[in-house]
C-alpha atoms as a PDB file:
ATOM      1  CA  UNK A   1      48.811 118.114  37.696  1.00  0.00           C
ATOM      2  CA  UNK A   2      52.503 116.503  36.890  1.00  0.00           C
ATOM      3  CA  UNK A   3      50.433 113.330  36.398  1.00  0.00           C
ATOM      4  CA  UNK A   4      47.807 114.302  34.156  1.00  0.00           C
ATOM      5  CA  UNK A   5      50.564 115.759  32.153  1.00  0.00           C
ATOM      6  CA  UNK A   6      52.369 112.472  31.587  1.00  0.00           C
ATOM      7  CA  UNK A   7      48.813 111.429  30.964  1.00  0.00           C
ATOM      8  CA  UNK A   8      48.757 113.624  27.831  1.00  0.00           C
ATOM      9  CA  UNK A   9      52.112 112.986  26.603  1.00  0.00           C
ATOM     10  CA  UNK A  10      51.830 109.309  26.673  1.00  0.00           C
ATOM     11  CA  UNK A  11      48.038 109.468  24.682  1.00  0.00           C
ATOM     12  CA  UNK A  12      49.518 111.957  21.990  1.00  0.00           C
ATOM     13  CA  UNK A  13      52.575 109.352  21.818  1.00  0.00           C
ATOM     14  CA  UNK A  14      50.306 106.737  20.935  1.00  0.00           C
ATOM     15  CA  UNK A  15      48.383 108.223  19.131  1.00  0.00           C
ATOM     16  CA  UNK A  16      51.546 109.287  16.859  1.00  0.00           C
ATOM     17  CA  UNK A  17      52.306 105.746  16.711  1.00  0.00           C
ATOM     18  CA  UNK A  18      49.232 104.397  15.992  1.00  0.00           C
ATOM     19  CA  UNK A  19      49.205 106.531  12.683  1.00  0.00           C
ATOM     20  CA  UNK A  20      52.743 105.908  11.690  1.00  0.00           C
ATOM     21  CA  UNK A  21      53.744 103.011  12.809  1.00  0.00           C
ATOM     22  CA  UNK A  22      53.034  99.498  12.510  1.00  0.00           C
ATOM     23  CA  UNK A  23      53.609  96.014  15.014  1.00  0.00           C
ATOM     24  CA  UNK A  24      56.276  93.594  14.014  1.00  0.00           C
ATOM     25  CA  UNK A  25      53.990  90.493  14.598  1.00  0.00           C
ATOM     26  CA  UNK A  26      56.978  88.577  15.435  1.00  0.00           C
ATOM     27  CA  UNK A  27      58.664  90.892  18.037  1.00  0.00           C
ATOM     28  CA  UNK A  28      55.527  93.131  18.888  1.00  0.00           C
ATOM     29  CA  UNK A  29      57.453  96.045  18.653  1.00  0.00           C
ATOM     30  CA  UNK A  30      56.645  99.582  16.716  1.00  0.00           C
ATOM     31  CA  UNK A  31      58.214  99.622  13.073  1.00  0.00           C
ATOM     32  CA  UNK A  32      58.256 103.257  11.472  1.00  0.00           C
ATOM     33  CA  UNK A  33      55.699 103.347   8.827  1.00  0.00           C
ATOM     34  CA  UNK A  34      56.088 106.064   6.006  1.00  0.00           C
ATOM     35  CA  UNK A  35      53.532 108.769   6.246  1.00  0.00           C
ATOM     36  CA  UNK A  36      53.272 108.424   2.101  1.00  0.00           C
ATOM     37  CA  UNK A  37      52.790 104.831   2.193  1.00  0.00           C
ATOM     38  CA  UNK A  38      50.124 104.602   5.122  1.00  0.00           C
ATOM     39  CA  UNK A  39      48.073 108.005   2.167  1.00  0.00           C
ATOM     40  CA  UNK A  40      48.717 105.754  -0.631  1.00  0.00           C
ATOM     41  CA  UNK A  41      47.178 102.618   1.142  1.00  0.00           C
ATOM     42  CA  UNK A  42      44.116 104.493   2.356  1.00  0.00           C
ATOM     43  CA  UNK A  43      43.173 105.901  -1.692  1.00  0.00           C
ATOM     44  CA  UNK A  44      43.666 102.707  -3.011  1.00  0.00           C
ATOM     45  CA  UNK A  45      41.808 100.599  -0.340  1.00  0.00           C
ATOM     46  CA  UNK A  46      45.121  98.089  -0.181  1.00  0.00           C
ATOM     47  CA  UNK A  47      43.707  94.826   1.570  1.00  0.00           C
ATOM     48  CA  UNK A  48      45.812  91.840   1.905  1.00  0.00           C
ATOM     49  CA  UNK A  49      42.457  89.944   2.119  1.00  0.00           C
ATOM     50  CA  UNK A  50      41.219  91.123  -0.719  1.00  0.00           C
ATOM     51  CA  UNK A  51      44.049  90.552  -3.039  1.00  0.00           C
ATOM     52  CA  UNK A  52      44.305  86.743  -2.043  1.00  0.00           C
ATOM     53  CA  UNK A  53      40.194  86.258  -2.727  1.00  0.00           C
ATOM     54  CA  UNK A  54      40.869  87.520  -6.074  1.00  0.00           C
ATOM     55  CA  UNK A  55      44.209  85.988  -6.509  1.00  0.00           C
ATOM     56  CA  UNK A  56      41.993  82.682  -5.696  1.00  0.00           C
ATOM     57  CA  UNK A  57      38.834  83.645  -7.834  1.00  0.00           C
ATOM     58  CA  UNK A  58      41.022  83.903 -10.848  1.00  0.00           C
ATOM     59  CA  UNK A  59      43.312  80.809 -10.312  1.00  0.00           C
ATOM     60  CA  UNK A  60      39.363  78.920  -9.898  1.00  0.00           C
ATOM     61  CA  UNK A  61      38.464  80.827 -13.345  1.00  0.00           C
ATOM     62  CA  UNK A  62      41.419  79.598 -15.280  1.00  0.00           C
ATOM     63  CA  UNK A  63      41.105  75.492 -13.943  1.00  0.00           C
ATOM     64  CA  UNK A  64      37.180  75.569 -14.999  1.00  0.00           C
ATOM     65  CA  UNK A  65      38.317  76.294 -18.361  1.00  0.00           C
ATOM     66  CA  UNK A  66      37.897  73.523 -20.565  1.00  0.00           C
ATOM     67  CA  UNK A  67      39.091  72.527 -24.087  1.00  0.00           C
ATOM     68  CA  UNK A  68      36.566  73.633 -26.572  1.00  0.00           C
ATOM     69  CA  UNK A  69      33.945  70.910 -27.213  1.00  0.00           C
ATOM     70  CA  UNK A  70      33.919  68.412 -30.114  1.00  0.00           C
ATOM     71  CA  UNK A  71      31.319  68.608 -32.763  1.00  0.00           C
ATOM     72  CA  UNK A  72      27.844  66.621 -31.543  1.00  0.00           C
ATOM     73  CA  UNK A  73      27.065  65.980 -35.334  1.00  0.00           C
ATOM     74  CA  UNK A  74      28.561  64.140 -38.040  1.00  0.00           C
ATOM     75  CA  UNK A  75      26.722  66.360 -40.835  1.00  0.00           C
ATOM     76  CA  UNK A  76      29.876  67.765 -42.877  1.00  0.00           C
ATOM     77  CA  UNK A  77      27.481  69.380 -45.207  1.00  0.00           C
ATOM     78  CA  UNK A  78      27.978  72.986 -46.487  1.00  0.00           C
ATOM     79  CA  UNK A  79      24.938  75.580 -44.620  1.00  0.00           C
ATOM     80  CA  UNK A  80      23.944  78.341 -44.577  1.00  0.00           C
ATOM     81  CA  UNK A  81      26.424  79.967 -42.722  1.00  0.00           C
ATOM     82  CA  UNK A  82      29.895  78.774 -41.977  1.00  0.00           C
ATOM     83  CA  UNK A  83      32.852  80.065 -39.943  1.00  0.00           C
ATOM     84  CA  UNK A  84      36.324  80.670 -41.119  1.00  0.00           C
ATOM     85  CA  UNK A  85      39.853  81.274 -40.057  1.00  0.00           C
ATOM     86  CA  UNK A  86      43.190  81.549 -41.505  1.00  0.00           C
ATOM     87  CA  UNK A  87      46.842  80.798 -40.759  1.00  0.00           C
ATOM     88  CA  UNK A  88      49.440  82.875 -41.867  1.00  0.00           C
ATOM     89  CA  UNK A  89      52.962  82.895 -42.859  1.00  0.00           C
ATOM     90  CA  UNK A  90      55.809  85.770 -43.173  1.00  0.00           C
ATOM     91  CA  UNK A  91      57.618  86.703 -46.093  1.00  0.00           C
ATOM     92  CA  UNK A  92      59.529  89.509 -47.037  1.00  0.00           C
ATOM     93  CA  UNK A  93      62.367  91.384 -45.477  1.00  0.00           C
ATOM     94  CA  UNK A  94      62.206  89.796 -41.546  1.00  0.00           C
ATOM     95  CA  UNK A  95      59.090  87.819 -42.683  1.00  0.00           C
ATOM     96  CA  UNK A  96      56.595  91.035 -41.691  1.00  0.00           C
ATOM     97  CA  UNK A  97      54.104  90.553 -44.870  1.00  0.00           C
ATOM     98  CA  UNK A  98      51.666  87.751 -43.923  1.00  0.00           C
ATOM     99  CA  UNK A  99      50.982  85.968 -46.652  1.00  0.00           C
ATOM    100  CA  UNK A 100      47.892  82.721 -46.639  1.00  0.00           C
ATOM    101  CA  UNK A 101      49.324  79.031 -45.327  1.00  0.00           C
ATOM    102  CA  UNK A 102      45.798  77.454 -43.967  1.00  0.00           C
ATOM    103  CA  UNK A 103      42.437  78.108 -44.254  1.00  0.00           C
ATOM    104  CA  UNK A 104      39.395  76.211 -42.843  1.00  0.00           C
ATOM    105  CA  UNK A 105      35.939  76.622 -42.746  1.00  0.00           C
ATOM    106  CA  UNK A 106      33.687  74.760 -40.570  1.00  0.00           C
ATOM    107  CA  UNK A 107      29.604  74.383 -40.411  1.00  0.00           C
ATOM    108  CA  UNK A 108      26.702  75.299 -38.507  1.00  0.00           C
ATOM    109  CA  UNK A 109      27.458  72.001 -36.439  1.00  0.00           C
ATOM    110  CA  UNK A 110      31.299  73.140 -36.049  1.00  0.00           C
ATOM    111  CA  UNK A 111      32.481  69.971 -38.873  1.00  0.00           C
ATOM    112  CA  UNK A 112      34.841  70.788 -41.502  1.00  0.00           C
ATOM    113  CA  UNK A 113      33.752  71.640 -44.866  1.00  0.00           C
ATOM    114  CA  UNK A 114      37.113  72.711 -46.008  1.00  0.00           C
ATOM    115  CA  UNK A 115      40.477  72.841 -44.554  1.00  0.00           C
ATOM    116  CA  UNK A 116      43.628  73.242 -46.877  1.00  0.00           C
ATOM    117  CA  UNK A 117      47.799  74.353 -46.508  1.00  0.00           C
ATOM    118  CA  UNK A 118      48.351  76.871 -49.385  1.00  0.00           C
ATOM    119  CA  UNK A 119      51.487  76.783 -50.950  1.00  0.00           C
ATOM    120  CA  UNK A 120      53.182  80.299 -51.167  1.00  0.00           C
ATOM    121  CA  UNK A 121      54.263  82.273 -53.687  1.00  0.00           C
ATOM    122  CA  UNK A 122      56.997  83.678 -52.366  1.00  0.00           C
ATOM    123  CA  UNK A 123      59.875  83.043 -50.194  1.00  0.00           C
ATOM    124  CA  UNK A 124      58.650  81.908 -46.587  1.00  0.00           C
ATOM    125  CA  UNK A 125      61.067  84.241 -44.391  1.00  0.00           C
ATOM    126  CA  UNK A 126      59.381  82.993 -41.080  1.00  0.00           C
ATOM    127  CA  UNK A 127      56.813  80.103 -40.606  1.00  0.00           C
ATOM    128  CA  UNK A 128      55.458  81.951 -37.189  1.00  0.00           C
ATOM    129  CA  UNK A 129      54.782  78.236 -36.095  1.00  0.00           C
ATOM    130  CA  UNK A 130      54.803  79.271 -32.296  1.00  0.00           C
ATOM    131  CA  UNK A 131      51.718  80.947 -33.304  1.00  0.00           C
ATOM    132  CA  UNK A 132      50.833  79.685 -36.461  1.00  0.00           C
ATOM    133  CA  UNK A 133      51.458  76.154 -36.161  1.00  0.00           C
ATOM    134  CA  UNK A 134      52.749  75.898 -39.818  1.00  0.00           C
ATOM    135  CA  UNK A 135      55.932  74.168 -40.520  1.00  0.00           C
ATOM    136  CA  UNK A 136      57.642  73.581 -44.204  1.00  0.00           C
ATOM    137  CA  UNK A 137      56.345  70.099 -44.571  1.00  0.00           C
ATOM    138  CA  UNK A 138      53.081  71.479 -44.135  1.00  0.00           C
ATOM    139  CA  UNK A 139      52.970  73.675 -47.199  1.00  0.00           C
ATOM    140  CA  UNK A 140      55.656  72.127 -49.292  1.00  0.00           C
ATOM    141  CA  UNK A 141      53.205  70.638 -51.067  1.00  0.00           C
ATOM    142  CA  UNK A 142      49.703  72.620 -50.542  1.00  0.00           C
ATOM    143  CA  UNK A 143      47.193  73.671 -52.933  1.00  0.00           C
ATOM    144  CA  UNK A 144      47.986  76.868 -55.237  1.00  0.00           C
ATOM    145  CA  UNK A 145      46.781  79.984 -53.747  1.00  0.00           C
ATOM    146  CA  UNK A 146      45.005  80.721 -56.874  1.00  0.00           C
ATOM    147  CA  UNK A 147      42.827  77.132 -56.492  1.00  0.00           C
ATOM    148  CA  UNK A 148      42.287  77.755 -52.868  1.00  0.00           C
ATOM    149  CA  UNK A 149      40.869  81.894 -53.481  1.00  0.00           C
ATOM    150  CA  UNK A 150      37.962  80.757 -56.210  1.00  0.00           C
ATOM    151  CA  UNK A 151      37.469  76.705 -54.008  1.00  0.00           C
ATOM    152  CA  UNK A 152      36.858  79.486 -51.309  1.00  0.00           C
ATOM    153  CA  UNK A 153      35.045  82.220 -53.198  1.00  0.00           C
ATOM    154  CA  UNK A 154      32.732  79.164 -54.516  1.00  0.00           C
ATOM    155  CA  UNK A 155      31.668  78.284 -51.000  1.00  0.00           C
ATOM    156  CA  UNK A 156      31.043  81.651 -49.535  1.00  0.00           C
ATOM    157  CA  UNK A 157      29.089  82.874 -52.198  1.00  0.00           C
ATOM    158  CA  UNK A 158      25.297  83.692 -50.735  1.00  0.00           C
ATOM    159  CA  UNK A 159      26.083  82.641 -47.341  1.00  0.00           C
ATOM    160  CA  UNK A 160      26.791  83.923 -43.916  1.00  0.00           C
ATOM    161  CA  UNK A 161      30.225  84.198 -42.715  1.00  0.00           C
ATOM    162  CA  UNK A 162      31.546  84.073 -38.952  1.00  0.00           C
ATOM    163  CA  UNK A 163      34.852  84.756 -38.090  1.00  0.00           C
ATOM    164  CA  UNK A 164      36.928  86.586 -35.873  1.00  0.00           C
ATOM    165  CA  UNK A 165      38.706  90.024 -37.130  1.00  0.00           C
ATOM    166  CA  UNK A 166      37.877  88.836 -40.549  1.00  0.00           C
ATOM    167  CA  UNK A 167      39.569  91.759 -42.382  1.00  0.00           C
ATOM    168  CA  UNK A 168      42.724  90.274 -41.834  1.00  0.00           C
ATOM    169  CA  UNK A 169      41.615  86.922 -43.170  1.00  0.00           C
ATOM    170  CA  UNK A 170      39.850  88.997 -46.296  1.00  0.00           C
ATOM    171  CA  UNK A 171      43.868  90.469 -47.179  1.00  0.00           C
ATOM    172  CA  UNK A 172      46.100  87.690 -47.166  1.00  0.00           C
ATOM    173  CA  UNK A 173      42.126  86.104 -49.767  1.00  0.00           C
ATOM    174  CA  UNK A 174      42.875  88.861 -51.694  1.00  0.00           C
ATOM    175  CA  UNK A 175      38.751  88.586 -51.479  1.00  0.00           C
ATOM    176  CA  UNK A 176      35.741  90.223 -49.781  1.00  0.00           C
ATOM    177  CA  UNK A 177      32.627  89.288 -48.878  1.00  0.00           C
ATOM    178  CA  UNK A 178      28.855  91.635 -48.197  1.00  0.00           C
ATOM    179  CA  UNK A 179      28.941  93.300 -44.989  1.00  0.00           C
ATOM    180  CA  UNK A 180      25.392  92.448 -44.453  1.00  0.00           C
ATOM    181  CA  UNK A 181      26.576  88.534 -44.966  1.00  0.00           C
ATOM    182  CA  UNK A 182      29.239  89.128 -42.495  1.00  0.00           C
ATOM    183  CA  UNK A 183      29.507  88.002 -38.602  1.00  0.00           C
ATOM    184  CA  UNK A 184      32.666  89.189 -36.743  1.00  0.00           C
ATOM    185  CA  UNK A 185      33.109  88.658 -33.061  1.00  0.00           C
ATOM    186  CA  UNK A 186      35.621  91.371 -33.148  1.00  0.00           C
ATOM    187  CA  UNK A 187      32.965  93.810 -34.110  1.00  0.00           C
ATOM    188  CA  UNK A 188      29.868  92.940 -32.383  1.00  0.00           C
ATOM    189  CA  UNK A 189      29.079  95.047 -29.775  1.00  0.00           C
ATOM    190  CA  UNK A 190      28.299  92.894 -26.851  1.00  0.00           C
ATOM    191  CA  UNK A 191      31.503  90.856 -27.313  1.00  0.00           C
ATOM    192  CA  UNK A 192      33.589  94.565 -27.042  1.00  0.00           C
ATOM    193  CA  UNK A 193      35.594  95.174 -23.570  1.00  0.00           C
ATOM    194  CA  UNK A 194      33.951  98.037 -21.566  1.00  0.00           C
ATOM    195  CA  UNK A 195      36.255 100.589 -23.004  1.00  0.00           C
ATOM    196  CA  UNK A 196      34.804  99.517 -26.639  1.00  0.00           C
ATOM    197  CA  UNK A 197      38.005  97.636 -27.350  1.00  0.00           C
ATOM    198  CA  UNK A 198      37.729  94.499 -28.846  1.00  0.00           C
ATOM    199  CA  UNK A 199      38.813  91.331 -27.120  1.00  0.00           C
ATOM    200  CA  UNK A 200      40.649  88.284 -28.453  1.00  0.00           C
ATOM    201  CA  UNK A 201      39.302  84.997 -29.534  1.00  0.00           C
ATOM    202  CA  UNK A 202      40.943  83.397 -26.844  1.00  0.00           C
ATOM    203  CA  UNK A 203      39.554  86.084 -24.398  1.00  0.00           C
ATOM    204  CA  UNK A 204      35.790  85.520 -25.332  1.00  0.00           C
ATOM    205  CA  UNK A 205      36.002  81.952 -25.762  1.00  0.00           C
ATOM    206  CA  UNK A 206      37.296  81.968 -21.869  1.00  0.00           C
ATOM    207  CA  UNK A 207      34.574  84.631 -21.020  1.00  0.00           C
ATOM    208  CA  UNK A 208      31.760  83.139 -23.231  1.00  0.00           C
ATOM    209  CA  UNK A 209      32.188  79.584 -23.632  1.00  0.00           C
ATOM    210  CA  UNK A 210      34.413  78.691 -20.392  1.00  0.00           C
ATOM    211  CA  UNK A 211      36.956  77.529 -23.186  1.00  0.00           C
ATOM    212  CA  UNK A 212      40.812  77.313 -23.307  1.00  0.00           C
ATOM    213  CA  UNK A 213      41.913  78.151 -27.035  1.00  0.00           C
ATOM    214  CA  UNK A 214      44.957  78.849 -28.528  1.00  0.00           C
ATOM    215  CA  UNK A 215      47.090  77.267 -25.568  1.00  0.00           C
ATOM    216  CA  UNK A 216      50.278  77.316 -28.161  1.00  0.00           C
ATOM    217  CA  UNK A 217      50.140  77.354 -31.596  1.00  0.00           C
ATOM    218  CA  UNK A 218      46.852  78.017 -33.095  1.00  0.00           C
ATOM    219  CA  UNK A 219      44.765  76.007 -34.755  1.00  0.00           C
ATOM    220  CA  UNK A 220      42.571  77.405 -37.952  1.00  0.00           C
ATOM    221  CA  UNK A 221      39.539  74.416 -37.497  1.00  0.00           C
ATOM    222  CA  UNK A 222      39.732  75.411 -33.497  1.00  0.00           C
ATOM    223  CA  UNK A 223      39.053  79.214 -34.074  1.00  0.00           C
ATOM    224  CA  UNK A 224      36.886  78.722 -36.564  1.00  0.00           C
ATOM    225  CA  UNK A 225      34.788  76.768 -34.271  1.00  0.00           C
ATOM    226  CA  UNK A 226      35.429  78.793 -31.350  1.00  0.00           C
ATOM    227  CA  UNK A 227      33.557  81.997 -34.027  1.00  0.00           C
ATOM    228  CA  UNK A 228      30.663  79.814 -34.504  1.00  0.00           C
ATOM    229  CA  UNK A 229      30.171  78.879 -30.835  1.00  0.00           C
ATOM    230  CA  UNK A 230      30.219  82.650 -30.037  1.00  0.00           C
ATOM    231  CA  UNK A 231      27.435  83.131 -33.048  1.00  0.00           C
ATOM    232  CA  UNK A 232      25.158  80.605 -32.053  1.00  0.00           C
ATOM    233  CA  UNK A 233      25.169  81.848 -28.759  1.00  0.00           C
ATOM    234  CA  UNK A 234      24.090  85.299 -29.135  1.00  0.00           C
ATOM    235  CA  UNK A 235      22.311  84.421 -32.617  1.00  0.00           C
ATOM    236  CA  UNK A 236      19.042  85.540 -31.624  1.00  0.00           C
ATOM    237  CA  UNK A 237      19.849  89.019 -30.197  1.00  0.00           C
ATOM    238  CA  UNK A 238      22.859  89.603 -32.807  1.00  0.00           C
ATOM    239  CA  UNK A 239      20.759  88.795 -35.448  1.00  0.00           C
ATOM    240  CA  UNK A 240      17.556  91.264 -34.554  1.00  0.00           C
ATOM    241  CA  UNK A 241      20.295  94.055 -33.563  1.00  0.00           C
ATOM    242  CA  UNK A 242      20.938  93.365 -37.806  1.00  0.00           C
ATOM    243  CA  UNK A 243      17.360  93.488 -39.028  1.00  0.00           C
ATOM    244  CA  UNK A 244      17.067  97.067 -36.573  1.00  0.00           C
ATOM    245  CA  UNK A 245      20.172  98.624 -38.451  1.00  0.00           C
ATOM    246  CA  UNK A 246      18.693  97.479 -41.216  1.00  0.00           C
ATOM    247  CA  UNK A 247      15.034  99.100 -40.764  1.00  0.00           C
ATOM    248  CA  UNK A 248      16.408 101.970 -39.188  1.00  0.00           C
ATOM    249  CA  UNK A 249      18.313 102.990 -42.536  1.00  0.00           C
ATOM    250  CA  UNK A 250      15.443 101.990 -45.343  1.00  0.00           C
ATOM    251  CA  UNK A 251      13.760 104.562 -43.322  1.00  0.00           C
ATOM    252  CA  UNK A 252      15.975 106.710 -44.066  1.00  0.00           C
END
């Protein structure tokens, strides 16, 4: 009886252990484990395994990225729809009003059509050139912002334009352009995170077009190319989701 008693004692013991305690691998002895810890583990499904096959799937991800492709045509003509970007500078009080310092706008085959520096009219407070890329020389002797806005108005007028979160572009234009005639990656659905957020050029070109972008300072040609890649990809089914809107409110 003494006996099986022990027996008991020593199976509740390790039993006890064997929920809150771990093996030094190095020793092999028992190491206190904290009750909370060992909980917290279990909800979140902690596995070291795990963690170091993802670790490893994302450090593949990021080395497949590639620098965005060059153009396969030499046709610099001006199509029916081009892509656009813009580079801003900052003036004003600690440089926070973004005024225009580059614009391009590429083709359907990603070639430049136009591509200027815009010489401010006002103060620059802060070039931004870790993101912007823009330096003095660059501008010191640019185009007038009022020959850039109608050389720019002139192209746009009765075509299709791509661009990512174009509004922003639009303000520092001091222009607009028809909604119907307009193609923003930051807006179309598909191209939203799953929380209906919208993602970053840089974030759909890796996701989309296994591109690197904006590594550094941006460039205004590369993101406007990087817009129209997206397009043409998912021209098809972004256009028809267009002509449905469109349908869907004549009806009404």
């Amino acid at each position: 009886m003494k006996r099986e008693r022990e027996n008991a004692v020593a199976a509740a013991g390790s039993r006890k252990r064997s929920k809150f305690a771990s093996v030094d691998r190095s020793s092999g002895k028992a190491v206190a484990v904290s009750q909370n810890w060992m909980e917290l583990r279990s909800k979140l499904g902690i596995n070291a395994k795990k963690r170091k096959e993802i670790s490893i799937a994302s450090e593949k991800k990021e080395t497949t990225l590639q620098k965005l492709p060059e153009p396969s045509s030499t046709d610099s003509s001006v199509t029916k729809v081009l892509a656009m970007d813009c580079e801003m500078v900052g003036v004003g009080f600690e440089g926070k009003k973004s005024v225009l310092a580059r614009i391009s706008l590429v083709n359907e085959h990603g070639n430049i059509v136009y591509d200027e520096y815009v010489k401010p009219m006002e103060f620059v407070t802060d070039f931004r050139t870790h993101v912007s890329g823009i330096r003095y020389k660059d501008i010191k002797n640019g185009k007038a912002f009022a020959t850039v806005q109608q050389e720019v108005s002139d192209l746009l007028s009765g075509r299709i334009l791509v661009g990512h979160a174009l509004h922003y572009d639009f303000k520092v234009l001091l222009l607009n352009h028809p909604k119907a005639d307009t193609r923003d990656t930051s807006l179309y659905t598909p191209f939203r995170s799953e929380h209906g957020r919208p993602r970053s050029l840089q974030h759909l070109a890796a996701l989309f077009l296994d591109a690197k972008v904006q590594d550094g300072a941006h460039s205004s040609v590369e993101d406007a190319r990087s817009a129209m890649l997206l397009y043409q990809k998912f021209r098809s089914e972004w256009e028809k989701s267009i002509w449905k809107r469109h349908k869907k409110s004549v009806k009404q």
